[in-house]
N, C-alpha and C. Protein backbone atom coordinates (compact mmCIF):
# COMPACT_ATOMS: atom_id res chain seq x y z
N UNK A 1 139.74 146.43 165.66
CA UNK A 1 138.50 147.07 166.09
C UNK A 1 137.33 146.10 165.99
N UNK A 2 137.58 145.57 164.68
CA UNK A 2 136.59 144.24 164.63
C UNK A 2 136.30 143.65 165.81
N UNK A 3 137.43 142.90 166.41
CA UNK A 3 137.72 142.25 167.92
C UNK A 3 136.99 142.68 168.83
N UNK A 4 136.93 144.15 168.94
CA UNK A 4 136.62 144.57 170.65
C UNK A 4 135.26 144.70 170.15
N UNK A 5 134.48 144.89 169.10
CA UNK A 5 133.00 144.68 168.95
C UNK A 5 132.02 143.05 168.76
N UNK A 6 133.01 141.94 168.64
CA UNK A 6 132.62 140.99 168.64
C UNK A 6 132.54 140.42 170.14
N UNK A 7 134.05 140.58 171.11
CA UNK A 7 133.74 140.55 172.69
C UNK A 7 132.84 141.20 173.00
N UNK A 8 131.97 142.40 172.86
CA UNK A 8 131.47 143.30 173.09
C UNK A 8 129.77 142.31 173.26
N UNK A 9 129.72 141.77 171.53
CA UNK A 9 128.52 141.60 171.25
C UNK A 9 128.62 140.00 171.85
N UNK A 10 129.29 139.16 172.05
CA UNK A 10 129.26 138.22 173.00
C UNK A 10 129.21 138.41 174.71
N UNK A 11 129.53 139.52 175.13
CA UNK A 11 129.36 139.83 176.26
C UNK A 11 128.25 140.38 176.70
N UNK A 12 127.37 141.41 175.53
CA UNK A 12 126.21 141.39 175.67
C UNK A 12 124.80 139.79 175.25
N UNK A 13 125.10 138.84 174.92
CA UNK A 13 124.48 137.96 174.51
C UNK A 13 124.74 136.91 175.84
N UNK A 14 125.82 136.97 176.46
CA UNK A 14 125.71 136.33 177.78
C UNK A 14 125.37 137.12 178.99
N UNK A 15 125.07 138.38 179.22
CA UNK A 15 124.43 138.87 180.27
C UNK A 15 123.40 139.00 180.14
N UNK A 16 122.53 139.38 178.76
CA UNK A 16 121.41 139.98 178.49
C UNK A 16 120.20 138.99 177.99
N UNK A 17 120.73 137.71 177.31
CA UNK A 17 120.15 136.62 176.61
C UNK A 17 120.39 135.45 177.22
N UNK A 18 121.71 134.67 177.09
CA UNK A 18 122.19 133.60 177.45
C UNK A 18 121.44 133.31 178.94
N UNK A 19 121.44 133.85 179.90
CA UNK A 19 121.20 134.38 182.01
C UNK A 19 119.75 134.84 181.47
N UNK A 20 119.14 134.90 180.64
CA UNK A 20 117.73 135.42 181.21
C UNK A 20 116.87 134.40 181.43
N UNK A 21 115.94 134.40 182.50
CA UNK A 21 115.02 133.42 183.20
C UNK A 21 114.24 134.56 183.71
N UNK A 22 113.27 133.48 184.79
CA UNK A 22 112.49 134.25 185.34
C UNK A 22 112.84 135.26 186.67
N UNK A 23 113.94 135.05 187.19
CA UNK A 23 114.64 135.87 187.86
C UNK A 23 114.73 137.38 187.45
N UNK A 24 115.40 136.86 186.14
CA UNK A 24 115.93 138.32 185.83
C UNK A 24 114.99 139.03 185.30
N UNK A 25 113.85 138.79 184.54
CA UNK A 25 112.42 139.36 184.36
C UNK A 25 111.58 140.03 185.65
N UNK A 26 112.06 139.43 186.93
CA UNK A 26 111.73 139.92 188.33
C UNK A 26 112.83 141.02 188.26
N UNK A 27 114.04 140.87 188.21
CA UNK A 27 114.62 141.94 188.59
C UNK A 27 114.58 143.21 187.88
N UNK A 28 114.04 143.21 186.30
CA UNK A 28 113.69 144.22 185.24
C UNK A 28 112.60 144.53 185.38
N UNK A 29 111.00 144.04 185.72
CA UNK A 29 109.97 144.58 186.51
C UNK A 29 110.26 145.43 187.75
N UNK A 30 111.25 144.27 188.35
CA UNK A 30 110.92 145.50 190.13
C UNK A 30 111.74 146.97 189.71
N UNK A 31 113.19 146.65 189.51
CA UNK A 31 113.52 148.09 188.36
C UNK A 31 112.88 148.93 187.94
N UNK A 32 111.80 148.52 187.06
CA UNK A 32 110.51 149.63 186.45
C UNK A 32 110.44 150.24 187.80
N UNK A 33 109.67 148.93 188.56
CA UNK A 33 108.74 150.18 189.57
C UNK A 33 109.36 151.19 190.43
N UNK A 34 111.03 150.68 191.12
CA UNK A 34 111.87 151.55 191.95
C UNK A 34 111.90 152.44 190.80
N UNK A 35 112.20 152.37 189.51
CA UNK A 35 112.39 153.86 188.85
C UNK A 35 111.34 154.76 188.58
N UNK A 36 109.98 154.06 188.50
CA UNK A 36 109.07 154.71 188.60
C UNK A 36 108.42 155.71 189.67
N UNK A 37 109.08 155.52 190.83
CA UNK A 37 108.86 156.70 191.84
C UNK A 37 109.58 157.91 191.42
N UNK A 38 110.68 157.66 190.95
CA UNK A 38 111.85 159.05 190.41
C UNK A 38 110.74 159.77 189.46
N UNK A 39 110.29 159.44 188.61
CA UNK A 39 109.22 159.59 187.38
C UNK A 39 108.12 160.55 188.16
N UNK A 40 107.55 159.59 189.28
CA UNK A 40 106.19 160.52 189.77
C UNK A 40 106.73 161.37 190.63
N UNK A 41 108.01 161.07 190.97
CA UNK A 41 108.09 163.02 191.96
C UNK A 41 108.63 163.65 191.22
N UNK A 42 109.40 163.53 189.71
CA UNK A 42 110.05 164.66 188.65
C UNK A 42 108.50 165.39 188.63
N UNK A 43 107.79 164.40 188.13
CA UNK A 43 106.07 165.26 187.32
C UNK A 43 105.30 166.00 188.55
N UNK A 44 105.11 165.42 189.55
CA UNK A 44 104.88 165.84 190.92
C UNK A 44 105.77 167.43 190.91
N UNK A 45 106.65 167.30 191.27
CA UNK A 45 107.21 168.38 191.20
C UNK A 45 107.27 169.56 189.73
N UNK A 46 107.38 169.53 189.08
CA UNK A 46 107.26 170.13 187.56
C UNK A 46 105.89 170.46 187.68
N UNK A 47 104.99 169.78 188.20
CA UNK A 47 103.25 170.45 187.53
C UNK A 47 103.50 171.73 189.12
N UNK A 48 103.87 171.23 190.18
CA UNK A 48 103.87 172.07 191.64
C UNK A 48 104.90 173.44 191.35
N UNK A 49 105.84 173.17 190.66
CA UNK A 49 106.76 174.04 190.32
C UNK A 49 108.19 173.93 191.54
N UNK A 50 108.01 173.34 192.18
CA UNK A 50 108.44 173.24 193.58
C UNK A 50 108.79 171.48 193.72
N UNK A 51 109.84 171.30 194.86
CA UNK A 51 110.10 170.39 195.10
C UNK A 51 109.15 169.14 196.06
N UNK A 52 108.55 167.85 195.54
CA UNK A 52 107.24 167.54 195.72
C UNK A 52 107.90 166.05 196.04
N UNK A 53 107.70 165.09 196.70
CA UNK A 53 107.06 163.76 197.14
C UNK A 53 105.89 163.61 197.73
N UNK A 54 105.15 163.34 196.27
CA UNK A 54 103.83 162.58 196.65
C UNK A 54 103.72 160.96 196.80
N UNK A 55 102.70 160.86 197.78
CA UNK A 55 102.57 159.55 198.31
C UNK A 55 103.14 158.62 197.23
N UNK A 56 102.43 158.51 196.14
CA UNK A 56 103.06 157.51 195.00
C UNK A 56 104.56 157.10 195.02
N UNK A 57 105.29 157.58 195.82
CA UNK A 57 106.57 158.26 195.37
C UNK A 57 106.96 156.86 196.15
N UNK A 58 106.16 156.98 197.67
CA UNK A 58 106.55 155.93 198.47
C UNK A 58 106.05 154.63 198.46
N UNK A 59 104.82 154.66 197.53
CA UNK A 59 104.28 153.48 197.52
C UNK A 59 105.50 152.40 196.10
N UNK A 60 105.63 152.98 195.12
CA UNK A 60 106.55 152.95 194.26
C UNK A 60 107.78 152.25 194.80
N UNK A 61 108.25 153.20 195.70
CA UNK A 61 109.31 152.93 196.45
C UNK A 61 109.27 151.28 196.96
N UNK A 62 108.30 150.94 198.53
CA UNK A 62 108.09 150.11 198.91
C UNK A 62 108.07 148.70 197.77
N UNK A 63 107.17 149.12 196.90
CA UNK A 63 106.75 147.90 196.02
C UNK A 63 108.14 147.50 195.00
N UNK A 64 108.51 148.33 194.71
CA UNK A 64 110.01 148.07 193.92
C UNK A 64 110.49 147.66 194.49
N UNK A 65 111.29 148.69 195.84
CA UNK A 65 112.36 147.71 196.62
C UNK A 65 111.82 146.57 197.37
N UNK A 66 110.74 146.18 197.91
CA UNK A 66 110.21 144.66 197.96
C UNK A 66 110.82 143.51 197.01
N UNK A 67 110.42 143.62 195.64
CA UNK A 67 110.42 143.23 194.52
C UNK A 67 112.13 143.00 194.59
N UNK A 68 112.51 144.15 194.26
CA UNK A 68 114.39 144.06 194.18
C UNK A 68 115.06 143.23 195.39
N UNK A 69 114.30 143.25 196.68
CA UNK A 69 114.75 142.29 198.01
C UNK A 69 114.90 141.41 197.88
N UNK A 70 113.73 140.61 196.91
CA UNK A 70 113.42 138.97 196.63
C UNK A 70 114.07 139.14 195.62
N UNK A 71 114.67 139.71 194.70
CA UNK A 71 115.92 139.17 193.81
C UNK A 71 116.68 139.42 194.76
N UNK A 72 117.33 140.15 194.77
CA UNK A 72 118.68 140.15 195.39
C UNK A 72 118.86 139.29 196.41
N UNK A 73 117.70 138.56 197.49
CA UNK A 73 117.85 137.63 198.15
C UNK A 73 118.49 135.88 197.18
N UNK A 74 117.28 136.30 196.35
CA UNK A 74 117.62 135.17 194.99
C UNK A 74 119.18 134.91 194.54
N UNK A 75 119.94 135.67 194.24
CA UNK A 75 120.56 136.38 193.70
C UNK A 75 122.23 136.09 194.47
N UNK A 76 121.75 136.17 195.74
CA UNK A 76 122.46 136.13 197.12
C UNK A 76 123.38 137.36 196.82
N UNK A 77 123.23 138.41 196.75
CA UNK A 77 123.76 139.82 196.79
C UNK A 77 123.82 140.25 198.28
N UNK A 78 124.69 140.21 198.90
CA UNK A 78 124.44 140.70 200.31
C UNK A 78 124.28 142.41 200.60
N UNK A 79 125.21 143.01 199.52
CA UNK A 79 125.13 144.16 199.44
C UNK A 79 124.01 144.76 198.72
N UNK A 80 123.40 144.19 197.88
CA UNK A 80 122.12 144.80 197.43
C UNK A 80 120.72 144.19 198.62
N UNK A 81 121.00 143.18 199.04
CA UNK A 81 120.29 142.67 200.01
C UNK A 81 120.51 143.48 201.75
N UNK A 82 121.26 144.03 201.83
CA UNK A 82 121.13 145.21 202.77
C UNK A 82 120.82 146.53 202.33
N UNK A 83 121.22 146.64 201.55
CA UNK A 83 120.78 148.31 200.78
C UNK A 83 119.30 147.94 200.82
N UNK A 84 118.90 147.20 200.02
CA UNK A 84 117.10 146.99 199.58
C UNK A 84 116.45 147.06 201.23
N UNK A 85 116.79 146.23 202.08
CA UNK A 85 116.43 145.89 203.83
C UNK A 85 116.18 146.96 204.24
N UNK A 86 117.43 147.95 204.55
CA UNK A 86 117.02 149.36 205.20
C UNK A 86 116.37 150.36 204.48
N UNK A 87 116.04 150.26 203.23
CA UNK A 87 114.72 150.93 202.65
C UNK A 87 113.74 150.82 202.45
N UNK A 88 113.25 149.44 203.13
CA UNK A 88 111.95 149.01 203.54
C UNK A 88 111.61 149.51 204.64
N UNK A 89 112.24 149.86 205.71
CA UNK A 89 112.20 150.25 206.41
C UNK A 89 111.77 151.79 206.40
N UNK A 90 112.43 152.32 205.81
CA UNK A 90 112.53 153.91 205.55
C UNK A 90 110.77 153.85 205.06
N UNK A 91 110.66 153.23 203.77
CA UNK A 91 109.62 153.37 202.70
C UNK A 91 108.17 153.33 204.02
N UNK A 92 108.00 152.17 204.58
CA UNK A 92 106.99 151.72 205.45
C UNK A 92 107.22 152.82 206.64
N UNK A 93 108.17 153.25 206.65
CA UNK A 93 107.99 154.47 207.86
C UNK A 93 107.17 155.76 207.40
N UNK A 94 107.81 156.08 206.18
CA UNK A 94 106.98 157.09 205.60
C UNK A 94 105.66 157.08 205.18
N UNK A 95 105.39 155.82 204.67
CA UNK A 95 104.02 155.55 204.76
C UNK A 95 103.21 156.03 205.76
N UNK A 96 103.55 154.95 207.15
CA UNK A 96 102.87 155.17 208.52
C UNK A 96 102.55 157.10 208.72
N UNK A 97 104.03 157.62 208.63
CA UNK A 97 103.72 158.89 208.87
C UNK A 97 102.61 159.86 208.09
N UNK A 98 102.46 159.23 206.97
CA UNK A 98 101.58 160.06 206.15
C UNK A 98 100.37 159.47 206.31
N UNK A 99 99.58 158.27 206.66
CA UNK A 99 98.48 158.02 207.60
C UNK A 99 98.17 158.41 208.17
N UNK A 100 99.43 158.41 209.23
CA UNK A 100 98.92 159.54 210.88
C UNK A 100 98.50 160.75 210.41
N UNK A 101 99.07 160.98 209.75
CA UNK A 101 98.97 162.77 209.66
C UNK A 101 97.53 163.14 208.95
N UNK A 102 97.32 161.93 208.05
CA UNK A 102 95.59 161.67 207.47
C UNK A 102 94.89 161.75 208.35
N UNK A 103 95.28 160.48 209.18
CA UNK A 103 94.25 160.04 210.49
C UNK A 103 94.07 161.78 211.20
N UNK A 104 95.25 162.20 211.30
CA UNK A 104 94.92 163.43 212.40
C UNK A 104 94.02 164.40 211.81
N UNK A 105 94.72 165.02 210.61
CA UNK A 105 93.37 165.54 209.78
C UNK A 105 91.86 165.59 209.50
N UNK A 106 91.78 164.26 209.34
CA UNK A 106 90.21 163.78 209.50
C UNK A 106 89.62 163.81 210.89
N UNK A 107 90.56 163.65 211.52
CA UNK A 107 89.91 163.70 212.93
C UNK A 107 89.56 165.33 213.48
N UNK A 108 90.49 165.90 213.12
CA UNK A 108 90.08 167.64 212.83
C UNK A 108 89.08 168.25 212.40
N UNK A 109 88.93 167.60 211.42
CA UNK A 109 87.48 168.57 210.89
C UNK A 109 86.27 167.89 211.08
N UNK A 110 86.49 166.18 211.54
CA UNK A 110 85.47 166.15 212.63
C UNK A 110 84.89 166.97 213.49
């Protein structure tokens, strides 16, 4: 038993210590922020009582998975480097849409 906790604690000391640079400090920041959208639509939703994405949700979004792109580009992850790609996409779409729908508003009660 000894054994499988010493591989254990050497296997954590080479993924977690040994590999850390400034890379991986990018990839544990952008992390925060992609998880930090989950965070503002749980509370978003809980204060609404109801199921809620507020803007934050997407800005969060965008800026994390940005962040996670340029690692995983780093990184050369092709599969996290397409996953991250088409949710930039998504993120900046939703954005746009919730502008327009500003823009149209304001222009309304003009």
């Amino acid at each position: 038993m000894a054994n499988v906790f010493q591989e254990l604690a050497t296997w954590l000391h080479q993924v977690f210590i040994k590999q850390f640079d400034a890379w991986i400090l990018l990839g544990f920041v952008a992390q925060f922020f992609f998880t930090m959208r989950f965070v503002v639509q749980w509370l978003a939703s809980e204060k609404a009582k109801r199921s809620v994405v507020p803007v934050a949700f997407w800005f969060f979004s965008l800026f994390g998975g940005g962040l996670l792109l340029v690692y995983a580009i780093q990184r050369h992850d092709p599969v996290f480097i397409a996953g991250q790609a088409m949710g930039m996409f998504i993120y900046v779409r939703n954005l746009w849409l919730i502008a327009n729908e500003r823009k149209a508003a304001m222009t309304k009660v003009d």
